[in-house]
PDB file of N, CA and C in Angstrom:
ATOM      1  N   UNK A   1     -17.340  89.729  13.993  1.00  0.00           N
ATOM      2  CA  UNK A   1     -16.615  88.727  13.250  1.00  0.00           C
ATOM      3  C   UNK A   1     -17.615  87.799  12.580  1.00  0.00           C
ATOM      4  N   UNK A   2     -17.315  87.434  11.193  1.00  0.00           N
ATOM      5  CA  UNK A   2     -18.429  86.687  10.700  1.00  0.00           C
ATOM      6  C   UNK A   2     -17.742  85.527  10.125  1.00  0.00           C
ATOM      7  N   UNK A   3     -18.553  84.577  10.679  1.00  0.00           N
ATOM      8  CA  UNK A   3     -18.339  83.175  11.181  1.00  0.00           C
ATOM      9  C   UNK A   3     -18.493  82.502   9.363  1.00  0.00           C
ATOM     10  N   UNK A   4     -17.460  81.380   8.742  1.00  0.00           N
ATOM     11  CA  UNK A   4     -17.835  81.113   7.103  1.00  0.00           C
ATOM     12  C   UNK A   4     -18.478  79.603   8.155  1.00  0.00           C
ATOM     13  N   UNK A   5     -19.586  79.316   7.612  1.00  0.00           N
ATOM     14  CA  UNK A   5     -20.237  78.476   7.033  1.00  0.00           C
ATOM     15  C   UNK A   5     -19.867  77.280   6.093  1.00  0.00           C
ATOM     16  N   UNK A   6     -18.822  76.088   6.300  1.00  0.00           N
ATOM     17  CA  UNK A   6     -18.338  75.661   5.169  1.00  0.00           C
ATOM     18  C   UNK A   6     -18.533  73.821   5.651  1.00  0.00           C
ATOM     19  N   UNK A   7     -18.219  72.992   4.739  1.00  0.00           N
ATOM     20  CA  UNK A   7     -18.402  71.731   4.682  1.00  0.00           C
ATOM     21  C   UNK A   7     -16.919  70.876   4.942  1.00  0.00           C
ATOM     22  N   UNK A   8     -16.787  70.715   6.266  1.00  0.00           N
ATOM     23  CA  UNK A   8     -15.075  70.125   6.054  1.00  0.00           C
ATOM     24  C   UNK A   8     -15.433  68.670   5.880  1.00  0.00           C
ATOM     25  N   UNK A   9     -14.049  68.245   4.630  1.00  0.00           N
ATOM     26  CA  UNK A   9     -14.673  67.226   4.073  1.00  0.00           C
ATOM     27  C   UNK A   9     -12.969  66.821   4.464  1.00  0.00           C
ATOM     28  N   UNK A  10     -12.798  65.469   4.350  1.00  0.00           N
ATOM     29  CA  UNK A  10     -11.357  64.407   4.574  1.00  0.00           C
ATOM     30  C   UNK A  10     -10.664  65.111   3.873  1.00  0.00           C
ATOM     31  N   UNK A  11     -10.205  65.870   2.675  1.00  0.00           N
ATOM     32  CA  UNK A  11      -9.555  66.512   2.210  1.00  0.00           C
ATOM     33  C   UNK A  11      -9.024  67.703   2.928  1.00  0.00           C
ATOM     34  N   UNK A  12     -10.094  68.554   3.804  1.00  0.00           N
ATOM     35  CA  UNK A  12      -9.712  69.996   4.546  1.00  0.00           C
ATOM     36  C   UNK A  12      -9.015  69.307   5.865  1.00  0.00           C
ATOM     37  N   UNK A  13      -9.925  68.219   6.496  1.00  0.00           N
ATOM     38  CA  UNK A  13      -9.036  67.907   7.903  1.00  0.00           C
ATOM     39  C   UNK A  13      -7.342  67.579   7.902  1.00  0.00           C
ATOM     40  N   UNK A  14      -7.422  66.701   6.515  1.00  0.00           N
ATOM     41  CA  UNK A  14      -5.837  66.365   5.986  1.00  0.00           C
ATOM     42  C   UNK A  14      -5.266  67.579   5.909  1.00  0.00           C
ATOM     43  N   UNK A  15      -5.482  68.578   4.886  1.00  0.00           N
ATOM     44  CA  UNK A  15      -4.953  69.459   4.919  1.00  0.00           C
ATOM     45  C   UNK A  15      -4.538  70.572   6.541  1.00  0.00           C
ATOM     46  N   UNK A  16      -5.630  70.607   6.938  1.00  0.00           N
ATOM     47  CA  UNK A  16      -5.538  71.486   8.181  1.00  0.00           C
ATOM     48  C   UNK A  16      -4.444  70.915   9.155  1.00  0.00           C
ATOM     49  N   UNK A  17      -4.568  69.058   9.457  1.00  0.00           N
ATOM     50  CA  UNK A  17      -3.600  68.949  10.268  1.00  0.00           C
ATOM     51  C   UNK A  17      -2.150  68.563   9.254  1.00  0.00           C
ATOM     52  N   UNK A  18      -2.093  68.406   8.591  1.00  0.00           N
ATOM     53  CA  UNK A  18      -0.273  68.335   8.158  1.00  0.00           C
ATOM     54  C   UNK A  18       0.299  70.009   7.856  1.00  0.00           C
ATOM     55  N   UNK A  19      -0.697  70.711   8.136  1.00  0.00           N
ATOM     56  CA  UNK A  19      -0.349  72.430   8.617  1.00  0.00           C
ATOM     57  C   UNK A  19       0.108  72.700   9.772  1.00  0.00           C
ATOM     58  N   UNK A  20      -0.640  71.916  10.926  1.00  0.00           N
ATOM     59  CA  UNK A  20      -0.288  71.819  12.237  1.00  0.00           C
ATOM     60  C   UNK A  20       0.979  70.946  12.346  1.00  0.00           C
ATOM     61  N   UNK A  21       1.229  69.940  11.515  1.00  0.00           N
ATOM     62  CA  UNK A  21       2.592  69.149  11.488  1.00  0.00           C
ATOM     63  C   UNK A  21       3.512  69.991  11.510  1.00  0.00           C
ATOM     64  N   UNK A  22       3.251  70.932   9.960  1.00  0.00           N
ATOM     65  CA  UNK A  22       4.486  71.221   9.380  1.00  0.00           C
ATOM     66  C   UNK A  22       4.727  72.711  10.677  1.00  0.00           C
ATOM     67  N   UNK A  23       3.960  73.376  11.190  1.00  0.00           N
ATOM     68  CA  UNK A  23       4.377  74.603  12.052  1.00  0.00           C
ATOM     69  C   UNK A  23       4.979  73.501  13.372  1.00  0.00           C
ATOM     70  N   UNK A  24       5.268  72.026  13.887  1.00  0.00           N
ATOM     71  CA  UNK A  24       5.048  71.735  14.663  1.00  0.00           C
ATOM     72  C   UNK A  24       6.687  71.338  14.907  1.00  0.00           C
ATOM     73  N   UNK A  25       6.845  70.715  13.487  1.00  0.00           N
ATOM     74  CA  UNK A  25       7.917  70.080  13.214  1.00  0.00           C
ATOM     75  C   UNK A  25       9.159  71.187  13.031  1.00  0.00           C
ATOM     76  N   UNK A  26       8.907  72.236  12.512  1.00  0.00           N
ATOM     77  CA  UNK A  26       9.304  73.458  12.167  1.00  0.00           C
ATOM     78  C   UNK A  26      10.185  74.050  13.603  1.00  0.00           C
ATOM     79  N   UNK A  27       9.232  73.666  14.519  1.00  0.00           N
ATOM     80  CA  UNK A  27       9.853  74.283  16.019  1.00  0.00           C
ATOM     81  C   UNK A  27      10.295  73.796  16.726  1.00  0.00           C
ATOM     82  N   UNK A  28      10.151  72.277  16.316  1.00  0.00           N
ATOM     83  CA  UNK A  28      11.217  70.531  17.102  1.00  0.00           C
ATOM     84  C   UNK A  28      12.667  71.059  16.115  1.00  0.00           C
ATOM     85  N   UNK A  29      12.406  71.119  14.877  1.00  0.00           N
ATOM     86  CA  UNK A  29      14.114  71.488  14.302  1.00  0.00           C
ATOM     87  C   UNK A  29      14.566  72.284  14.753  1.00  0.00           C
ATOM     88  N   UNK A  30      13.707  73.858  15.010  1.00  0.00           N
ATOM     89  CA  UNK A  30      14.212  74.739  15.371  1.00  0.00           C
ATOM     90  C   UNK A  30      14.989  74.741  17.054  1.00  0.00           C
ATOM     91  N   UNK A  31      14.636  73.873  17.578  1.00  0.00           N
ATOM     92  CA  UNK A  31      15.274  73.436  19.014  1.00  0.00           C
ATOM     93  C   UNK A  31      15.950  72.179  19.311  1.00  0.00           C
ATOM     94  N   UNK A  32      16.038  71.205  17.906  1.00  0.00           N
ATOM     95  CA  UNK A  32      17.180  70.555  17.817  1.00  0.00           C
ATOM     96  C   UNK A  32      18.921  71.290  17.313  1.00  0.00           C
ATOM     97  N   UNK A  33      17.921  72.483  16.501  1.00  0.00           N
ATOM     98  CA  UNK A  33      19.306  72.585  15.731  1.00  0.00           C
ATOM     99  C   UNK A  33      20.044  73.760  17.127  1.00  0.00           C
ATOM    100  N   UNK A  34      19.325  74.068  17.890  1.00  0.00           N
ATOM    101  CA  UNK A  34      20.131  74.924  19.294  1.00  0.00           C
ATOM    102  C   UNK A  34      20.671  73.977  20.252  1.00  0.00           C
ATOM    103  N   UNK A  35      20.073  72.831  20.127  1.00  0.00           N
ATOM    104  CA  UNK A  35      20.822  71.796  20.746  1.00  0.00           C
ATOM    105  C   UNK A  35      22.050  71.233  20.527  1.00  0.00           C
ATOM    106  N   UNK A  36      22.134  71.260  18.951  1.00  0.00           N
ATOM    107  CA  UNK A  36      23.162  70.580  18.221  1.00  0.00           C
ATOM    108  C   UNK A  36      24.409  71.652  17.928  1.00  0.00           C
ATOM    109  N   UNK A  37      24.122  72.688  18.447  1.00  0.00           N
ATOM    110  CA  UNK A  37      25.309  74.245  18.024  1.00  0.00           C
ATOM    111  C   UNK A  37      25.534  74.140  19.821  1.00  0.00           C
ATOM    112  N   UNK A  38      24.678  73.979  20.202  1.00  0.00           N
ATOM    113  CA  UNK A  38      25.419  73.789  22.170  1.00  0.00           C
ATOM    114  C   UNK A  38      26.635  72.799  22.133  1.00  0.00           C
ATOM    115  N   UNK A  39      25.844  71.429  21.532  1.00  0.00           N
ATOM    116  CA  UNK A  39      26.581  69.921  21.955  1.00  0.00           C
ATOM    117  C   UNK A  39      27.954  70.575  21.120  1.00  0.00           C
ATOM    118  N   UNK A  40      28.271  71.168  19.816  1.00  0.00           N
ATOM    119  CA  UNK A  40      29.461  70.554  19.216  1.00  0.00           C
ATOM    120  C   UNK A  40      30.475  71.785  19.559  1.00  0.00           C
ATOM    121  N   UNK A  41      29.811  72.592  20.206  1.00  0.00           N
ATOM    122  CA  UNK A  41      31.371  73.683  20.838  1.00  0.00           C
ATOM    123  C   UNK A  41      31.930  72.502  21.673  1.00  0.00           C
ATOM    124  N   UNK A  42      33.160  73.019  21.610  1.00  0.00           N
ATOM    125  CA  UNK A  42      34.465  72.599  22.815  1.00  0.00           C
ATOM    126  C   UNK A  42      33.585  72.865  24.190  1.00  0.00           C
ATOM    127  N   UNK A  43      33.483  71.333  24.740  1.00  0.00           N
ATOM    128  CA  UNK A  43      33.304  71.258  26.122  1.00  0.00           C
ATOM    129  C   UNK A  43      31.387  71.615  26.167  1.00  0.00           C
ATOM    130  N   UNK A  44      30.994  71.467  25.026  1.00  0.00           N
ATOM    131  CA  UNK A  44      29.554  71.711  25.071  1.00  0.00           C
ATOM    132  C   UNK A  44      29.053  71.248  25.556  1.00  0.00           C
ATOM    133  N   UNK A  45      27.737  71.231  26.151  1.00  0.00           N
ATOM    134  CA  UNK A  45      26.742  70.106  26.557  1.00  0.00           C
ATOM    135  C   UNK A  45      25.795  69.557  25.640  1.00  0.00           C
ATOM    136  N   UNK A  46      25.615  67.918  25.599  1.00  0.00           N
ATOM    137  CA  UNK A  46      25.135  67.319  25.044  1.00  0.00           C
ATOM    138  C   UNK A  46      23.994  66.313  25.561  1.00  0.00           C
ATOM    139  N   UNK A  47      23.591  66.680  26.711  1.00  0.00           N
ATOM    140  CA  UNK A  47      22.502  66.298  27.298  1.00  0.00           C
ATOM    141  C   UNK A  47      21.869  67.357  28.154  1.00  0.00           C
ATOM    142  N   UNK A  48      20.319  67.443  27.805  1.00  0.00           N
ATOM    143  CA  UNK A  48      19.705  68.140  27.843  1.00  0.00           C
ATOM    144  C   UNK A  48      18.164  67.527  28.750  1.00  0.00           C
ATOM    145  N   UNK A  49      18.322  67.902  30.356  1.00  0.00           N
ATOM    146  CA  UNK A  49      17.580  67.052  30.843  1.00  0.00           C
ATOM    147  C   UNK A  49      16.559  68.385  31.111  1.00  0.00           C
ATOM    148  N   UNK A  50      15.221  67.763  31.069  1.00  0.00           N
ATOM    149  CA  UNK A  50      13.621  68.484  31.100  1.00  0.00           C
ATOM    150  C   UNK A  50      13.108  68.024  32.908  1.00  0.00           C
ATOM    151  N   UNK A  51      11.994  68.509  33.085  1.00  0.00           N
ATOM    152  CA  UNK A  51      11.009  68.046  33.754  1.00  0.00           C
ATOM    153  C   UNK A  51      10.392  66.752  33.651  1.00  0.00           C
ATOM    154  N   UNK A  52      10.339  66.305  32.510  1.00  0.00           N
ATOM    155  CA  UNK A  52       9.583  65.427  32.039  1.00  0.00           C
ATOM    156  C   UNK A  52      10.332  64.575  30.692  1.00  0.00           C
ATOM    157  N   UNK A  53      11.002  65.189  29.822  1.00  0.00           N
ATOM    158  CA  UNK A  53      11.933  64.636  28.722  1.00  0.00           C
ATOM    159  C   UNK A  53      13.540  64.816  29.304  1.00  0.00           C
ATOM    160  N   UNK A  54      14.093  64.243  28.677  1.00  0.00           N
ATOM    161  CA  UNK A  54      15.557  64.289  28.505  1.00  0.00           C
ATOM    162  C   UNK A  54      15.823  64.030  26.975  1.00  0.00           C
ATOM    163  N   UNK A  55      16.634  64.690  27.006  1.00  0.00           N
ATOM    164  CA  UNK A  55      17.560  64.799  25.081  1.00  0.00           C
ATOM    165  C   UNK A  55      18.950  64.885  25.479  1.00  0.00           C
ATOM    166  N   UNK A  56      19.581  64.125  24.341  1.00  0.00           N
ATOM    167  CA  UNK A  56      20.637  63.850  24.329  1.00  0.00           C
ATOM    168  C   UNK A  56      21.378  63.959  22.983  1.00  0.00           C
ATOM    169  N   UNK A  57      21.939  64.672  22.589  1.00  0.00           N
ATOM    170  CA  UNK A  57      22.592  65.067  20.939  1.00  0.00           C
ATOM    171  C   UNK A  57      23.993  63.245  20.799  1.00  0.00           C
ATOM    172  N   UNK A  58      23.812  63.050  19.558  1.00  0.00           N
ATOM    173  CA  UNK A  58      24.805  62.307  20.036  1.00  0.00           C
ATOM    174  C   UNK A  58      24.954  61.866  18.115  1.00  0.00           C
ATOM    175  N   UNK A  59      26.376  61.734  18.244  1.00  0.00           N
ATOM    176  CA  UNK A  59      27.138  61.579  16.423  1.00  0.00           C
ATOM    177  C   UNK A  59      26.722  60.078  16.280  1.00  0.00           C
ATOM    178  N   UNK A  60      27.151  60.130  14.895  1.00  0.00           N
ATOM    179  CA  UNK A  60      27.131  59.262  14.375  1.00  0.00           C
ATOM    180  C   UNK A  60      27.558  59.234  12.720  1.00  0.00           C
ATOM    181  N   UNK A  61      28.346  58.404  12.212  1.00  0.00           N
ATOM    182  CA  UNK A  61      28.614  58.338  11.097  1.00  0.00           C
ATOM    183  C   UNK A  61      28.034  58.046  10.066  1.00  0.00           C
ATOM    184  N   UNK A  62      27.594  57.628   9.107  1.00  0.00           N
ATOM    185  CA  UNK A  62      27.184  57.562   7.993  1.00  0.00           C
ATOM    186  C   UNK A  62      27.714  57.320   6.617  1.00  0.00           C
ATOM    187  N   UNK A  63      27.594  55.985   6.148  1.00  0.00           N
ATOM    188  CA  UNK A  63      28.448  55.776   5.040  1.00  0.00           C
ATOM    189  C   UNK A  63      27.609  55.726   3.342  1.00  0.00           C
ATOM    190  N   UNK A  64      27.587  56.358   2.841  1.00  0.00           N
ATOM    191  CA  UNK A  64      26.992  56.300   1.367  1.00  0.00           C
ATOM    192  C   UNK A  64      27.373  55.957   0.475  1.00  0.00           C
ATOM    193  N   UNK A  65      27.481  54.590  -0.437  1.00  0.00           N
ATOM    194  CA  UNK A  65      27.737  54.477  -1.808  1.00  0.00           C
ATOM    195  C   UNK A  65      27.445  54.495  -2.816  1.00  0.00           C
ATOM    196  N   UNK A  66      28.018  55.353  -3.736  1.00  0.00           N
ATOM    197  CA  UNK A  66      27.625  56.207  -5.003  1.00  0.00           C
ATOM    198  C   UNK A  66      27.682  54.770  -6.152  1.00  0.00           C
ATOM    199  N   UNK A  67      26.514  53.858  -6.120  1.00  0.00           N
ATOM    200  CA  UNK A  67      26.554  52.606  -7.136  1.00  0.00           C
ATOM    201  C   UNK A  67      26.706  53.637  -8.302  1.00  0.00           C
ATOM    202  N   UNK A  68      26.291  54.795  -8.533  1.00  0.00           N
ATOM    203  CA  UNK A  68      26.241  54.893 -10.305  1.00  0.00           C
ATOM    204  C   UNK A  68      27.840  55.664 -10.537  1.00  0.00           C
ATOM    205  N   UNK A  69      28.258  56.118  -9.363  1.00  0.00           N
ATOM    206  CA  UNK A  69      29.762  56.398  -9.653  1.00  0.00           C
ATOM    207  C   UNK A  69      30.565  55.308  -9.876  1.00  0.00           C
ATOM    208  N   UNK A  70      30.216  53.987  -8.999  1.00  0.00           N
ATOM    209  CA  UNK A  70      31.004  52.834  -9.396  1.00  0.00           C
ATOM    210  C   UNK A  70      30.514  52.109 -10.593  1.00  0.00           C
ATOM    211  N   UNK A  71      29.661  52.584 -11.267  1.00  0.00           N
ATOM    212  CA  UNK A  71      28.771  51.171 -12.508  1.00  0.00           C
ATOM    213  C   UNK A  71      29.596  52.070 -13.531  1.00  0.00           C
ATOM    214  N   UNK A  72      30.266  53.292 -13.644  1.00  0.00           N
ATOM    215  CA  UNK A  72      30.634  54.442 -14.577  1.00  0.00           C
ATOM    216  C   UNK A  72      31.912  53.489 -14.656  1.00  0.00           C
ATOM    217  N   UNK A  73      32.719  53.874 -13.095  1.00  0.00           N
ATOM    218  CA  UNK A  73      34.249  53.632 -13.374  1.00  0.00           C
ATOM    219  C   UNK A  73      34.096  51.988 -13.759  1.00  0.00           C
ATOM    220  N   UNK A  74      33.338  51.150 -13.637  1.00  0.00           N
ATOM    221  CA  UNK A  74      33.529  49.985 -13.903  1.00  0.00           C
ATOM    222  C   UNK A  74      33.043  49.096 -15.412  1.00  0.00           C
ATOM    223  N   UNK A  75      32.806  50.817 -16.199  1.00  0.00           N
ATOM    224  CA  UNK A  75      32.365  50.346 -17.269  1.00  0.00           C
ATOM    225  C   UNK A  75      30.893  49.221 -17.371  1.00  0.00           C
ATOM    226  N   UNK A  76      30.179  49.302 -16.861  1.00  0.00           N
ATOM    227  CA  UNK A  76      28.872  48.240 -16.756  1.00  0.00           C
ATOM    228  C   UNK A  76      27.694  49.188 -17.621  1.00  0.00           C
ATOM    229  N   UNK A  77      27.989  48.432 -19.047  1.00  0.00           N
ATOM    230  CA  UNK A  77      26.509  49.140 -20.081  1.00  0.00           C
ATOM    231  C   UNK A  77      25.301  49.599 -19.118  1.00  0.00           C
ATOM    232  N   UNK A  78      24.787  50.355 -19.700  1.00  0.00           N
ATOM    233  CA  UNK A  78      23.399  50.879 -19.399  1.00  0.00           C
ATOM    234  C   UNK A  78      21.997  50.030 -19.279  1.00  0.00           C
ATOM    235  N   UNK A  79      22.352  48.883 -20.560  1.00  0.00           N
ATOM    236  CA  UNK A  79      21.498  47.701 -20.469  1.00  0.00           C
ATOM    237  C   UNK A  79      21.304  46.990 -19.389  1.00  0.00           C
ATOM    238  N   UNK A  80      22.730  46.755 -18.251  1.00  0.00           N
ATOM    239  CA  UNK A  80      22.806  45.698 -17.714  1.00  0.00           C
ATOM    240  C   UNK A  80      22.365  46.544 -16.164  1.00  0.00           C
ATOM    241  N   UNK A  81      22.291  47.278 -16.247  1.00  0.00           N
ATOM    242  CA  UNK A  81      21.681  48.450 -15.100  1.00  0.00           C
ATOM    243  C   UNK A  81      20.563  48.717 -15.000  1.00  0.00           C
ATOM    244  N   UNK A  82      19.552  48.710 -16.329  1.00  0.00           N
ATOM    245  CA  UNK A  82      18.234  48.625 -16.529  1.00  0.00           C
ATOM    246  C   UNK A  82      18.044  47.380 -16.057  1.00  0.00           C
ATOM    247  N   UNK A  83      18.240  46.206 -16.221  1.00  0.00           N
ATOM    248  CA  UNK A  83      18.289  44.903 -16.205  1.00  0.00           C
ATOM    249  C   UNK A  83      17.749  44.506 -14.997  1.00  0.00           C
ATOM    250  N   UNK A  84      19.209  45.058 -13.935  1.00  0.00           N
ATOM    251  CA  UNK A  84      19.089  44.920 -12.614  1.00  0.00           C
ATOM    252  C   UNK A  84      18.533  45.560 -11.426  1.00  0.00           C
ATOM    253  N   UNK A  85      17.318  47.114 -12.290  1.00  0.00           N
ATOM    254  CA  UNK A  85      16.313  48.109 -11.719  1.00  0.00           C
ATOM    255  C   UNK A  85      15.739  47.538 -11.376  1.00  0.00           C
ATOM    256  N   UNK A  86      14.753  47.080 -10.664  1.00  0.00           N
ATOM    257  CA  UNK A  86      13.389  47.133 -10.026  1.00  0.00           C
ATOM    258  C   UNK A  86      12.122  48.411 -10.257  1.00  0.00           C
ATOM    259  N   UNK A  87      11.078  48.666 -10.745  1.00  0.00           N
ATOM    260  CA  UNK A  87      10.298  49.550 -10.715  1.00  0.00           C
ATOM    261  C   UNK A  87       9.139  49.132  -9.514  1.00  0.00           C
ATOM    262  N   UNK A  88       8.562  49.679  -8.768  1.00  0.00           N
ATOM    263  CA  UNK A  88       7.866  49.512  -7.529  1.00  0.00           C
ATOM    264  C   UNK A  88       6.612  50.338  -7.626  1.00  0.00           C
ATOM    265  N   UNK A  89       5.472  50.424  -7.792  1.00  0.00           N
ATOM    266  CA  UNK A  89       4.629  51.587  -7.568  1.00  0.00           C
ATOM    267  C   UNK A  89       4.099  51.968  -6.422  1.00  0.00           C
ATOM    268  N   UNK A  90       4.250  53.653  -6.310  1.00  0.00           N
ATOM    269  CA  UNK A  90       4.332  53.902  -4.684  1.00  0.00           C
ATOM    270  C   UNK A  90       2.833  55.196  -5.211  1.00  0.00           C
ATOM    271  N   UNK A  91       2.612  54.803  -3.974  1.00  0.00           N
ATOM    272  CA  UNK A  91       1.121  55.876  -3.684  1.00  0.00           C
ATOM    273  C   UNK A  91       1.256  56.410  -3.119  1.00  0.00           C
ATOM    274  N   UNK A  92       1.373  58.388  -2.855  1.00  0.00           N
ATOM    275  CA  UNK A  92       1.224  58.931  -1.719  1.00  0.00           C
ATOM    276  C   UNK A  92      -0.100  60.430  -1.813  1.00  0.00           C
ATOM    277  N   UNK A  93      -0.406  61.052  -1.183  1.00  0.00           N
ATOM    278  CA  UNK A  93      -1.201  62.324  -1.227  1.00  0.00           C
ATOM    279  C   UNK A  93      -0.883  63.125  -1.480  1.00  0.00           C
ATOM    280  N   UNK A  94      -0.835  64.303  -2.253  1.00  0.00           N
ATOM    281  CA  UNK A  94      -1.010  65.662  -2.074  1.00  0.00           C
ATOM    282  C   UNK A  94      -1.622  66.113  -2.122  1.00  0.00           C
ATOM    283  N   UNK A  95      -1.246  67.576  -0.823  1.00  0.00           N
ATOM    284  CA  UNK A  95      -2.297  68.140  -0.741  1.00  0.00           C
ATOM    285  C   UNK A  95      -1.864  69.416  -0.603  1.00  0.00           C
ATOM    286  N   UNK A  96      -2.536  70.820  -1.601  1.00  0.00           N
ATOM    287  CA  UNK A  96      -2.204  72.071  -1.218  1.00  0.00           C
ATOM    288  C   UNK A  96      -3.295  72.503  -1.321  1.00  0.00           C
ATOM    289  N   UNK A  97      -3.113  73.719  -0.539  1.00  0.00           N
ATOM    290  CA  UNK A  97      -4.497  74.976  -0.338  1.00  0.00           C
ATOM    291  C   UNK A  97      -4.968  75.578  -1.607  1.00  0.00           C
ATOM    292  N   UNK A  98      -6.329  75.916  -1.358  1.00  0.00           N
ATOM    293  CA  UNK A  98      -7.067  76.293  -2.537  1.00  0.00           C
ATOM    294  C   UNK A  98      -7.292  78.171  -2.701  1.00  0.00           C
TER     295      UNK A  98
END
């Protein structure tokens, strides 16, 4: 086996571990979402006690309002919507393999 010789620089370590995230995170969903098909049958179980962790599936509602469905039906120009935007500048990384 022949060993590469290479220079890991802040760019490769970033990259290497949000690889390890993403296979990591990948297998926490993959054993939430068997958790969450247990909890919602009839009479399922929804707590899930470990050695060391306990999990517990548990609802919750969620309410969303569609402002640009209501600025439509309420007739409110386009001007007065720009008006009341905010622009923010956000910084983040990317990073893909070479």
């Amino acid at each position: 086996m022949k060993l590469i010789d290479i220079n890991v620089t802040a760019a490769d370590e970033l990259g290497l571990l949000l690889a390890e995230i993403a296979d990591l995170e990948k297998r926490a969903d993959a054993i939430k979402a068997s958790m969450k098909d247990k909890a919602t049958v009839q009479g399922g179980e929804s707590v899930f006690d470990g050695a060391m962790f306990c999990a517990k599936v548990v609802e919750a509602n969620r309410k969303v309002t569609d402002w640009k469905a209501i600025a439509k039906a309420c007739n409110i120009p386009a001007d007065i919507i720009e008006a009341n935007t905010s622009v923010t500048a956000v910084f983040s990384v990317k990073v893909t393999s070479k």
